[in-house]
PDB file of N, CA and C in Angstrom:
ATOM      1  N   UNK A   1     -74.227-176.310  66.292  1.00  0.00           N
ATOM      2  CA  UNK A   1     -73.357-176.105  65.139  1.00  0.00           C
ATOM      3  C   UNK A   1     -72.967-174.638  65.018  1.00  0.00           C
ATOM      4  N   UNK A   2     -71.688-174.539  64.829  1.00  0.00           N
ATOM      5  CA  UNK A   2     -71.070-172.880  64.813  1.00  0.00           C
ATOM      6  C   UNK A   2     -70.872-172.528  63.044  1.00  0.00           C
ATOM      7  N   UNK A   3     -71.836-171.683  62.964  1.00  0.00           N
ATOM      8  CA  UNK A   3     -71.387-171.132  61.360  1.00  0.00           C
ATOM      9  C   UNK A   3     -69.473-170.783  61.448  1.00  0.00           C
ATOM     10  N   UNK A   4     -68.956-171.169  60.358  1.00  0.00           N
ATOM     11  CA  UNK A   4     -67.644-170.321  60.159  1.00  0.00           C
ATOM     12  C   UNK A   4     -67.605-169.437  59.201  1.00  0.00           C
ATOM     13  N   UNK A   5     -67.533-168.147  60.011  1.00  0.00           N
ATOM     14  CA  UNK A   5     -67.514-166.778  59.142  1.00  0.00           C
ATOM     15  C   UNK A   5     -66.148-166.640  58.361  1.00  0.00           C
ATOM     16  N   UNK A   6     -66.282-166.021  57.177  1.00  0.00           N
ATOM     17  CA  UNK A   6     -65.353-165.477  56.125  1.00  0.00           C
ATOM     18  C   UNK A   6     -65.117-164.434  56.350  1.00  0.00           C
ATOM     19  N   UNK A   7     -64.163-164.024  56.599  1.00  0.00           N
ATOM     20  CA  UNK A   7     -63.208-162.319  56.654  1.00  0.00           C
ATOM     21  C   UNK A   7     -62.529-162.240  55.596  1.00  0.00           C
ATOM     22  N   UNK A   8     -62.365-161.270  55.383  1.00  0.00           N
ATOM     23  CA  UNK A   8     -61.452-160.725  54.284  1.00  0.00           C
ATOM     24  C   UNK A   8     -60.422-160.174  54.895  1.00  0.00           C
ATOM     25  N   UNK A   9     -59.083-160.460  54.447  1.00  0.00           N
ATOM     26  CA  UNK A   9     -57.554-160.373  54.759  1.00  0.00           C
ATOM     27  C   UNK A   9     -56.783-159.670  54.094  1.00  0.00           C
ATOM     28  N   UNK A  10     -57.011-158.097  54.362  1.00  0.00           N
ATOM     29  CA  UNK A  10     -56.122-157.257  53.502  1.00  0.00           C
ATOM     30  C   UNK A  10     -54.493-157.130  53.912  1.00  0.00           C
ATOM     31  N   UNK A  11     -53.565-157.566  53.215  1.00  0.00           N
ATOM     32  CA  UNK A  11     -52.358-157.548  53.800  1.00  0.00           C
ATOM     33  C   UNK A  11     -51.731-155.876  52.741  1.00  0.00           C
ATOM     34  N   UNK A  12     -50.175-155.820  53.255  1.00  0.00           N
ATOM     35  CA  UNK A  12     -49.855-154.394  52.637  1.00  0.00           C
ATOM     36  C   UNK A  12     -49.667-154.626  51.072  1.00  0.00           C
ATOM     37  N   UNK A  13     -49.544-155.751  50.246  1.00  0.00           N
ATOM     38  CA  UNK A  13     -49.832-155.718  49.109  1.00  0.00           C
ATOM     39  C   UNK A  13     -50.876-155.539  48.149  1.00  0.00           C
ATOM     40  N   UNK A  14     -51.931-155.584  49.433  1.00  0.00           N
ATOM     41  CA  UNK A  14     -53.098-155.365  48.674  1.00  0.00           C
ATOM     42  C   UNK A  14     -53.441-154.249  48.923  1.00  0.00           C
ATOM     43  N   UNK A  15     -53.216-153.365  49.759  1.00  0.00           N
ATOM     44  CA  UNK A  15     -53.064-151.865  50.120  1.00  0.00           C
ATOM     45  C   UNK A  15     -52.528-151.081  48.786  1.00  0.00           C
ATOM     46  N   UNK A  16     -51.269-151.781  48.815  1.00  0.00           N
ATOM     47  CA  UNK A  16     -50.418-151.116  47.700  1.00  0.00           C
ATOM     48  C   UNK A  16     -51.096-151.464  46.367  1.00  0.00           C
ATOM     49  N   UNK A  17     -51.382-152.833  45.633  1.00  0.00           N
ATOM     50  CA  UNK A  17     -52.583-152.590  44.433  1.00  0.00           C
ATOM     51  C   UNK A  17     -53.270-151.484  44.381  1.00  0.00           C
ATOM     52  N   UNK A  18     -54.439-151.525  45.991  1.00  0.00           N
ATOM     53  CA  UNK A  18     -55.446-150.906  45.551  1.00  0.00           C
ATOM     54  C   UNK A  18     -54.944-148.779  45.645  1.00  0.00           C
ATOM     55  N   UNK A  19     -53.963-149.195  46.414  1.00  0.00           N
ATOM     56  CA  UNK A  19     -53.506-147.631  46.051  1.00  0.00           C
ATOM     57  C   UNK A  19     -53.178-147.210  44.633  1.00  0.00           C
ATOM     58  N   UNK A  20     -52.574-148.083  44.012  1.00  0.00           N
ATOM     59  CA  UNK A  20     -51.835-147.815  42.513  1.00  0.00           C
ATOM     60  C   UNK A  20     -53.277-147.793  41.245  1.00  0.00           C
ATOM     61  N   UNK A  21     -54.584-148.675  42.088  1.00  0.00           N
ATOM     62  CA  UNK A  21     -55.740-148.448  41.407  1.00  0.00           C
ATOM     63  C   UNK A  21     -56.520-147.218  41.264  1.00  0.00           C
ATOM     64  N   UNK A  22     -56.485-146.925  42.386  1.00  0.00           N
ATOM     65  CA  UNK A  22     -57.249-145.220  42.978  1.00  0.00           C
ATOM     66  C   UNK A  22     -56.486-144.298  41.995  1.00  0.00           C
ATOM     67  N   UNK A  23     -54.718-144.987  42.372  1.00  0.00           N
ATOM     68  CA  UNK A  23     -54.240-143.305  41.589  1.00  0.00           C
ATOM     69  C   UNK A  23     -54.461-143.244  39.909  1.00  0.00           C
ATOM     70  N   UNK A  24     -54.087-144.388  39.547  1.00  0.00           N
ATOM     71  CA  UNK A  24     -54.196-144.722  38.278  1.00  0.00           C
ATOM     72  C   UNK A  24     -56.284-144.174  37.628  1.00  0.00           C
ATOM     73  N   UNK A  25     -56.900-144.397  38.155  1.00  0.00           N
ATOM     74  CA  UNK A  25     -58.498-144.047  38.139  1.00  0.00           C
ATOM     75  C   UNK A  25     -58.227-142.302  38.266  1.00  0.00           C
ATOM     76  N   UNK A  26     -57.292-142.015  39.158  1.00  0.00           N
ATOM     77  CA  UNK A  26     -57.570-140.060  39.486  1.00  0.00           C
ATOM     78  C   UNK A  26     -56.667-139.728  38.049  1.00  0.00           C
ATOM     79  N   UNK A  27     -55.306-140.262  37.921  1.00  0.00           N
ATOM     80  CA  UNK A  27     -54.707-140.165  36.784  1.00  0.00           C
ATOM     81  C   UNK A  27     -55.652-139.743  35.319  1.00  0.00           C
ATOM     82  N   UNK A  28     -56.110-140.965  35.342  1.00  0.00           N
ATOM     83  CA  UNK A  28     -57.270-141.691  33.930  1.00  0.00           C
ATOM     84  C   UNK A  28     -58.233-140.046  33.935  1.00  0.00           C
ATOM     85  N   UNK A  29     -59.322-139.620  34.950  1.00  0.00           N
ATOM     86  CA  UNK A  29     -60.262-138.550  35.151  1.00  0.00           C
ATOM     87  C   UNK A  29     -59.190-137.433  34.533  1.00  0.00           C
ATOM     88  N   UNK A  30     -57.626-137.162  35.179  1.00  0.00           N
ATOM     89  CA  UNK A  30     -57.110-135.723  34.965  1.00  0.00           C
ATOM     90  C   UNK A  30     -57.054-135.629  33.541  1.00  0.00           C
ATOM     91  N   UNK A  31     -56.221-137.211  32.880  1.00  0.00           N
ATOM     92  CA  UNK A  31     -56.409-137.416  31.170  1.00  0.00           C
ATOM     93  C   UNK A  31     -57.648-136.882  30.452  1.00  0.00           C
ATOM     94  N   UNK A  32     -58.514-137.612  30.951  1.00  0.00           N
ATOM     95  CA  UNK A  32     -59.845-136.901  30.399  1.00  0.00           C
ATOM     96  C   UNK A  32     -60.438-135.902  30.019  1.00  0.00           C
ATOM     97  N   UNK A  33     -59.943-135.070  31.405  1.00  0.00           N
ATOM     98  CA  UNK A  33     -60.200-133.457  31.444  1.00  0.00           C
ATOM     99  C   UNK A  33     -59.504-132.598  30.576  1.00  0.00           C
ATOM    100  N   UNK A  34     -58.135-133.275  30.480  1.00  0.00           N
ATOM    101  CA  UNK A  34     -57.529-132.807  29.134  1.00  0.00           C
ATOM    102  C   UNK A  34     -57.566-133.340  27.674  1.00  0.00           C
ATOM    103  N   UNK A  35     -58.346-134.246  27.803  1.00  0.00           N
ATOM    104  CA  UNK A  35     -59.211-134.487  26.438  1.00  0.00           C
ATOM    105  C   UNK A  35     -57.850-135.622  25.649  1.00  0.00           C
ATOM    106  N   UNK A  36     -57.455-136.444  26.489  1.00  0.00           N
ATOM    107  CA  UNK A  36     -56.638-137.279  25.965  1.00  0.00           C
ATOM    108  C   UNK A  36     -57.442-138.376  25.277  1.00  0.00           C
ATOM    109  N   UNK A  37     -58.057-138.882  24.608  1.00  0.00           N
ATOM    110  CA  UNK A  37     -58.830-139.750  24.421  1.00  0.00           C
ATOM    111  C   UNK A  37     -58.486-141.368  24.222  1.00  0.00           C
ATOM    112  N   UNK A  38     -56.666-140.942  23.832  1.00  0.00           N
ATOM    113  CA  UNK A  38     -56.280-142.685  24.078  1.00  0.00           C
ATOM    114  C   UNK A  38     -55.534-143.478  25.145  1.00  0.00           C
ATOM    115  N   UNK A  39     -55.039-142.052  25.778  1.00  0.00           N
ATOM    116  CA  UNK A  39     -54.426-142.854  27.101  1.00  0.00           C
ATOM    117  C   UNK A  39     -55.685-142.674  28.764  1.00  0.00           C
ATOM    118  N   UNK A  40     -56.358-141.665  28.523  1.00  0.00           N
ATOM    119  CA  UNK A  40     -57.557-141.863  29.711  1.00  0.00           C
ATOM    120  C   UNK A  40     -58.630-143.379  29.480  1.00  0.00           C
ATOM    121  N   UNK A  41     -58.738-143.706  28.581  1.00  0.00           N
ATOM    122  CA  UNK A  41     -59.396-145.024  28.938  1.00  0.00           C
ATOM    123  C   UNK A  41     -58.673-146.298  29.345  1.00  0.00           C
ATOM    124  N   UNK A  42     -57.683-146.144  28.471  1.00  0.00           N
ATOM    125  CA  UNK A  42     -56.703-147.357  28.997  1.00  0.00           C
ATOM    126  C   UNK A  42     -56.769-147.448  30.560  1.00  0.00           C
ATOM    127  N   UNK A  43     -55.981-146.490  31.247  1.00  0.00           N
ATOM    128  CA  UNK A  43     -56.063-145.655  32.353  1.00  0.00           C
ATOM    129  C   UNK A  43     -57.269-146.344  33.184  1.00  0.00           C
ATOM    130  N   UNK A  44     -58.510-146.028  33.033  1.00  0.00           N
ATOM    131  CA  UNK A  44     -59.408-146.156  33.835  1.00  0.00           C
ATOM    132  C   UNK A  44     -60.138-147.262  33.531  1.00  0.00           C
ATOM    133  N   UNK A  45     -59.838-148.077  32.881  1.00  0.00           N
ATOM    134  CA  UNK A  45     -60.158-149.711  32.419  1.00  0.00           C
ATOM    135  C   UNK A  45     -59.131-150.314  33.226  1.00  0.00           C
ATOM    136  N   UNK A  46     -57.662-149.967  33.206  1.00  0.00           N
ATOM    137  CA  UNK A  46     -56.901-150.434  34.176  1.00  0.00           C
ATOM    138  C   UNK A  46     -56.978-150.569  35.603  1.00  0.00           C
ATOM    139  N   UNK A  47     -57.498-149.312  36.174  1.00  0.00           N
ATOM    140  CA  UNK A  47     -57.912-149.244  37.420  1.00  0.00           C
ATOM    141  C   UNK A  47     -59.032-149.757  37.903  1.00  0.00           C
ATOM    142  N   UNK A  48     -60.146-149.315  37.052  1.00  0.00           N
ATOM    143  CA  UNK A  48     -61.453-150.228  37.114  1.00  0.00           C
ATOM    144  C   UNK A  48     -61.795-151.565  37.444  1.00  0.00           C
ATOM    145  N   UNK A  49     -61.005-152.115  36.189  1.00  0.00           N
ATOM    146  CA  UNK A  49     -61.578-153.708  35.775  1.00  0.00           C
ATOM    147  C   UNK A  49     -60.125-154.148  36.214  1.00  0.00           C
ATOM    148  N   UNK A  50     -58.841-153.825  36.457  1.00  0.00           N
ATOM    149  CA  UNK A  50     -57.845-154.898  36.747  1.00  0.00           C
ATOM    150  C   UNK A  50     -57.787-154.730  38.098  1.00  0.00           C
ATOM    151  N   UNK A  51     -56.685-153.503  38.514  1.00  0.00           N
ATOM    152  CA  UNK A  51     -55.885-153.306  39.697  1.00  0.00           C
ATOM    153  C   UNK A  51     -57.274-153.557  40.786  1.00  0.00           C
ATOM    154  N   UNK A  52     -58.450-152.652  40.634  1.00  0.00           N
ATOM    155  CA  UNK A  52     -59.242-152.578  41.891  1.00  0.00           C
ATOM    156  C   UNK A  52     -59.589-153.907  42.150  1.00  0.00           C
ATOM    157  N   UNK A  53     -60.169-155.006  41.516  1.00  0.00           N
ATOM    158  CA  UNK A  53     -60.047-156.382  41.870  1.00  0.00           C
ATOM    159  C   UNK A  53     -59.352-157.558  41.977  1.00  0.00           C
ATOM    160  N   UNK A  54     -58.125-157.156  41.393  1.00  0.00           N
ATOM    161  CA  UNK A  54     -57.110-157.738  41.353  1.00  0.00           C
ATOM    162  C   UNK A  54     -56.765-157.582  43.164  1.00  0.00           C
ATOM    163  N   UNK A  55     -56.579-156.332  43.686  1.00  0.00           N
ATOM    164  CA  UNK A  55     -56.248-155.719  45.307  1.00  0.00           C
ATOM    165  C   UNK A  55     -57.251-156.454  46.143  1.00  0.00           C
ATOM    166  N   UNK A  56     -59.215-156.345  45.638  1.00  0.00           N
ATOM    167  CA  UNK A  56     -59.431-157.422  46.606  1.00  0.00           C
ATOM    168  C   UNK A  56     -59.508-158.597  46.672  1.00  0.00           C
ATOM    169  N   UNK A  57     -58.832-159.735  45.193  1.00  0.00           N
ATOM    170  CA  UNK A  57     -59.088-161.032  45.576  1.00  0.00           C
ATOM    171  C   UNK A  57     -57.521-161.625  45.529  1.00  0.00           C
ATOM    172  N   UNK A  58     -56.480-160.822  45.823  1.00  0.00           N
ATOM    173  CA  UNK A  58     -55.389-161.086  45.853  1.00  0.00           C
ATOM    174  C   UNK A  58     -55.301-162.092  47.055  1.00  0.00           C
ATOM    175  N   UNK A  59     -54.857-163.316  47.412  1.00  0.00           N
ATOM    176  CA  UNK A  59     -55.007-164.027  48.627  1.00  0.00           C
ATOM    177  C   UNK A  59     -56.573-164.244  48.812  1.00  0.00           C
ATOM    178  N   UNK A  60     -57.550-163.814  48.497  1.00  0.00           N
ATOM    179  CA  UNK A  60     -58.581-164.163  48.767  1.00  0.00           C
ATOM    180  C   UNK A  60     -59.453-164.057  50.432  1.00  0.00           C
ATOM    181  N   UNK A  61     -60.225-164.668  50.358  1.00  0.00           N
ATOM    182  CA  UNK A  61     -61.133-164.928  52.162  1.00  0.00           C
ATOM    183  C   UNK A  61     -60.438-166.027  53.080  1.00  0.00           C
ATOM    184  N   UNK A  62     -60.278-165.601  53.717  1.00  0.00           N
ATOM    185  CA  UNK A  62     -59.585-166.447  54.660  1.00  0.00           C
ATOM    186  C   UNK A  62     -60.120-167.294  56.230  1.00  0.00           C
ATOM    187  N   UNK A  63     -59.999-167.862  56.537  1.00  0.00           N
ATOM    188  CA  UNK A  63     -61.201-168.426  57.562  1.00  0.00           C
ATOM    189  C   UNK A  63     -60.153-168.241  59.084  1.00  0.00           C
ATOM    190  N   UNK A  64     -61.520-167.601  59.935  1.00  0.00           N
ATOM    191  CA  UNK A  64     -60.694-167.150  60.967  1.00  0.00           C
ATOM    192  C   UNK A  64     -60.655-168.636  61.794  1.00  0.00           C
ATOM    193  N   UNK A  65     -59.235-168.504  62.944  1.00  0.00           N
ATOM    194  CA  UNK A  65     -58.537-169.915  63.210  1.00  0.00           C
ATOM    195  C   UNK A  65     -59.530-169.515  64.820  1.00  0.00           C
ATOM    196  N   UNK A  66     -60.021-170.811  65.024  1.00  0.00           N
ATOM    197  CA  UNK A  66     -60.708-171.185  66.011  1.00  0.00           C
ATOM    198  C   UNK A  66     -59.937-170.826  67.149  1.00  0.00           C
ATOM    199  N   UNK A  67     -60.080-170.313  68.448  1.00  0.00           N
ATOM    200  CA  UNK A  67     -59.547-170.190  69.645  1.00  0.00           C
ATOM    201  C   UNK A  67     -60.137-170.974  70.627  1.00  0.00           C
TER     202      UNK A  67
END
């Protein structure tokens, strides 16, 4: 019996999420530093808890095709 392994399938949309997550998170930190207190959390709750997992379960695991 052959286990079938799960890969994960990053295509360029999920590149692009998780880029717009990172920046949005460096964004959120610069807010901070300047002592914004209502737009740096938004900010880094956005990046945090949406975009960054939103980028890896976009399409999800995908099962590699037998050869």
């Amino acid at each position: 019996m052959k286990k079938k392994k799960s890969t994960i399938c990053l295509t360029n949309i999920n590149w692009i999420i998780f880029a717009m997550g990172i920046l949005c998170i460096i964004i959120g930190y610069i807010f901070l530093a300047l002592e914004s207190l209502t737009l740096s959390p938004i900010l880094l709750v956005l990046g945090y808890a949406v975009l960054l997992p939103l980028s890896l379960g976009l399409k999800g695991f995908k099962k590699e095709k037998n050869e």
